[in-house]
Protein backbone atom coordinates (compact mmCIF):
# COMPACT_ATOMS: atom_id res chain seq x y z
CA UNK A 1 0.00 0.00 0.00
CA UNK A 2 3.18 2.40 1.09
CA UNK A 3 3.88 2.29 -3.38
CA UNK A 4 0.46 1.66 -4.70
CA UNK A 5 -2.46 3.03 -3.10
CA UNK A 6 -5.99 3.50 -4.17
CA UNK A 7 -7.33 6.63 -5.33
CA UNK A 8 -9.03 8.50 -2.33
CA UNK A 9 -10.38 11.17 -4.72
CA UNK A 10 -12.44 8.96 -6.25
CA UNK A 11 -15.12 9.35 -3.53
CA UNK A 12 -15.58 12.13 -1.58
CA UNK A 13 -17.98 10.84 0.95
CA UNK A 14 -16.08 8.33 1.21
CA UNK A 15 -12.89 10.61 1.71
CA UNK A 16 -14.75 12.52 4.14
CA UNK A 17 -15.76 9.45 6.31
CA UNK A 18 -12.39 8.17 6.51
CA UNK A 19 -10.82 11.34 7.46
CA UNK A 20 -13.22 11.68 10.18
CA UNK A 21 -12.29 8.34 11.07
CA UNK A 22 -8.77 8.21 10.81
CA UNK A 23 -8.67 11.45 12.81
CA UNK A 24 -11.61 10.97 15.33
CA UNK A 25 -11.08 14.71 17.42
CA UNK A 26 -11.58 13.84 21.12
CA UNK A 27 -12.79 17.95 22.50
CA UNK A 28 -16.05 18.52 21.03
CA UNK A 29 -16.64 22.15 19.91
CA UNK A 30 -16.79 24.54 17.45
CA UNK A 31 -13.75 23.96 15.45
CA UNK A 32 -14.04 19.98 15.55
CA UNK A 33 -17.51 20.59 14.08
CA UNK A 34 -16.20 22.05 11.23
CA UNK A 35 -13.84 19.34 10.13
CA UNK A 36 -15.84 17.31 8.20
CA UNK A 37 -17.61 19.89 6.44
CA UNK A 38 -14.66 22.01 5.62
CA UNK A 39 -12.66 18.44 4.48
CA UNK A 40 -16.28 18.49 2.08
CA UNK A 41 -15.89 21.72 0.60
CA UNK A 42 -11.73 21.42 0.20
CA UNK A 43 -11.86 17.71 -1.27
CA UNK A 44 -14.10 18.97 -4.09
CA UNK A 45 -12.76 18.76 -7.43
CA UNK A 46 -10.15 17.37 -5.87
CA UNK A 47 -7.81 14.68 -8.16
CA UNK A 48 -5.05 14.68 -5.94
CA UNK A 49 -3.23 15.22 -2.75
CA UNK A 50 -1.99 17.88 -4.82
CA UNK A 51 -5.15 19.72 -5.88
CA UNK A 52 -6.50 19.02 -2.03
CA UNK A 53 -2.92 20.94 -0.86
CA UNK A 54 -3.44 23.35 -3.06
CA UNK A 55 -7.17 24.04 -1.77
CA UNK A 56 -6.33 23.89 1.73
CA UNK A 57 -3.77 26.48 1.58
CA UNK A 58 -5.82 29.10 -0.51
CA UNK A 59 -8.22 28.46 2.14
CA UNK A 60 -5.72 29.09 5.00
CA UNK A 61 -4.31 32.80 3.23
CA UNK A 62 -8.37 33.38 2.92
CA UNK A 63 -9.56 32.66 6.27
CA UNK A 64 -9.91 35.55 8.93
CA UNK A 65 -11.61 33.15 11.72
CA UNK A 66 -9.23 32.00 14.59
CA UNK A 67 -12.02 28.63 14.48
CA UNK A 68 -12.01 28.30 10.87
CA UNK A 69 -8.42 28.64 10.95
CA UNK A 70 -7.70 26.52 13.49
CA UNK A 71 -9.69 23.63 11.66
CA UNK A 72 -8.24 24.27 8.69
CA UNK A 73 -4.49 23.68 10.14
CA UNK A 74 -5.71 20.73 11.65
CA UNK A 75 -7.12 19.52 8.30
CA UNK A 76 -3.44 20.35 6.66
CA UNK A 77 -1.39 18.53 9.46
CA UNK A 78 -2.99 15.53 9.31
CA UNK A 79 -3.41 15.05 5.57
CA UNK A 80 0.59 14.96 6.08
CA UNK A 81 0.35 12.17 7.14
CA UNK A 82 -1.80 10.12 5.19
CA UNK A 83 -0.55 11.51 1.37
CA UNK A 84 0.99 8.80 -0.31
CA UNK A 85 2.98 9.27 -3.69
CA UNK A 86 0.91 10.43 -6.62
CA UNK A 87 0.87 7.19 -8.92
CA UNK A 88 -0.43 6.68 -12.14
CA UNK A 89 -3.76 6.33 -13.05
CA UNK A 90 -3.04 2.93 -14.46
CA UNK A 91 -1.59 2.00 -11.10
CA UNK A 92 -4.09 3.12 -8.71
CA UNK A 93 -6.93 1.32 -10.88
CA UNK A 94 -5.44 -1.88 -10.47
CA UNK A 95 -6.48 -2.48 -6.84
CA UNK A 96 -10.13 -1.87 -7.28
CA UNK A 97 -9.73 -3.82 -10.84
CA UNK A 98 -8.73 -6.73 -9.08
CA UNK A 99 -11.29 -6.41 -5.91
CA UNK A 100 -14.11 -6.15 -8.48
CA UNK A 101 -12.96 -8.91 -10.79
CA UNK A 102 -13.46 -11.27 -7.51
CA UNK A 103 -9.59 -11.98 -7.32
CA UNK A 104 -8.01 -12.71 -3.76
CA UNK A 105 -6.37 -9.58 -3.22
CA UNK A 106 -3.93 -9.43 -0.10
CA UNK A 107 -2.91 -5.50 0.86
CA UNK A 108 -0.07 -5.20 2.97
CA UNK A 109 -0.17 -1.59 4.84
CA UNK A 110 2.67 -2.41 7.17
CA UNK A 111 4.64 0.57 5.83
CA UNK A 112 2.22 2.94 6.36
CA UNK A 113 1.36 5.47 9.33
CA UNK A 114 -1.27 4.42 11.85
CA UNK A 115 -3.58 6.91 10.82
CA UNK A 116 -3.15 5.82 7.28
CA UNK A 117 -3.84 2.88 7.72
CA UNK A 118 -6.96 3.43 9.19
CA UNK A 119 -7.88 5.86 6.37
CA UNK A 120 -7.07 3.44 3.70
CA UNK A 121 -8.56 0.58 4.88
CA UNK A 122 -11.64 2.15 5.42
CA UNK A 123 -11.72 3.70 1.95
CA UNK A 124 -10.97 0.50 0.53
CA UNK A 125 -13.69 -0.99 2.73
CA UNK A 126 -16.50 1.52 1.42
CA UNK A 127 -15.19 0.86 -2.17
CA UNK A 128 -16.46 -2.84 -1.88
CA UNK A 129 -19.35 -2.34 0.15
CA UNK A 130 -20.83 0.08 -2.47
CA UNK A 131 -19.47 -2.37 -4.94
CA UNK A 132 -21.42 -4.78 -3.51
CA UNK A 133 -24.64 -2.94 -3.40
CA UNK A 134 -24.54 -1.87 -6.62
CA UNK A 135 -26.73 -3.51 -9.09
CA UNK A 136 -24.10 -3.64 -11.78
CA UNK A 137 -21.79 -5.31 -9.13
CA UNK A 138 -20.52 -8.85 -8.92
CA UNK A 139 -22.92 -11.48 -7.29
CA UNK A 140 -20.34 -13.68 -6.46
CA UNK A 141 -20.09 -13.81 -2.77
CA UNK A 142 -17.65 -11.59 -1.52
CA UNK A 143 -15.50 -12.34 1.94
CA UNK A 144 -12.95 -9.80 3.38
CA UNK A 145 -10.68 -10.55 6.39
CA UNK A 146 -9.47 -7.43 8.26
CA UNK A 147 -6.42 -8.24 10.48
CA UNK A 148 -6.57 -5.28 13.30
CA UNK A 149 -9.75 -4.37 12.60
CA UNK A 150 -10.62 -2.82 16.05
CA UNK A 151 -7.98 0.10 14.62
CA UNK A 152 -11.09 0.86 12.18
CA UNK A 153 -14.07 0.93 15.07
CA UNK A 154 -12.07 2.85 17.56
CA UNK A 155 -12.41 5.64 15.31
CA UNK A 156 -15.69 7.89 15.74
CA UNK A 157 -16.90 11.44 15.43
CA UNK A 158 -20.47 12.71 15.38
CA UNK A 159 -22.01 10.87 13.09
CA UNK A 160 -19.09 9.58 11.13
CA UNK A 161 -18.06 5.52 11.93
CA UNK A 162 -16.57 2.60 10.16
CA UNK A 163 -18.15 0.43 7.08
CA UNK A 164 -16.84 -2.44 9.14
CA UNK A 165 -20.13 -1.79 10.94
CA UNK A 166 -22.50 -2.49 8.39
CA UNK A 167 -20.15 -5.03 6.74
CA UNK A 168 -20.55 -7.05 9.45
């Protein structure tokens, strides 16, 4: 996963839920509020960690609110640390090419960061659950093992929580 990660722009609920996930903020209040919407507004239109940098610093030079502000630093510090390598379009398609063709896939994430771990195993987790619920999707039966997957239900803010919940 540390060289060939799936595309998390692909999504952007599903970008949103993991980042809410991956970063679950523990004080409740007015700035951690605004994470998830703000990660809403600055992952749109988004095609790469790039184009999310990008936003998130326009919106940092733009902001005047100290809460606004605060989220939005908060939002920038911890995409840090979940940004993998721009690859290849080619590249990125080949996990969820070989999740939908119904191949045994085994990801390895041992390389990356806690947090993105978290954040990439859930968005590969909402990938095929809506693959699975979607009409055009494969019937064949579909079984996923998730080594360590109490990383992915400690995570939890407002309403935002793990697939793993309704996968189960």
């Amino acid at each position: 996963m540390s060289e060939l990660s799936p595309n998390p722009f692909r999504d952007e609920d599903a970008f949103v839920s993991a980042f809410a996930i991956a970063f679950p903020v523990t004080t409740v209040g007015i700035t951690a509020s605004q994470i998830p919407s703000l990660v809403q507004e600055l992952i749109h239109g988004c095609n790469s960690w790039r184009d999310f940098n990008r936003n998130v610093e326009r919106r940092i030079r733009e902001t005047k609110d100290r809460v606004q502000l605060s989220a939005l630093v908060f939002i920038q510090e911890q995409a840090k640390s979940i940004a993998q390598r721009e690859t290849s379009g080619s590249k990125t398609d080949l996990i969820d090419e070989a999740i939908r063709s119904g191949l045994d896939v085994v990801l390895d994430f041992s390389r990356l960061s806690d947090s993105a771990k978290i954040f990439y195993a859930e968005l590969l987790l909402r990938g095929i659950w809506n693959g699975m619920l979607s009409p055009t999707g494969t019937s064949k039966r579909t079984i996923v093992y998730v080594d360590e997957a109490h990383r992915l239900t400690r995570g939890r803010f407002e309403k935002y929580h793990s697939i793993l919940n309704e996968m189960a």
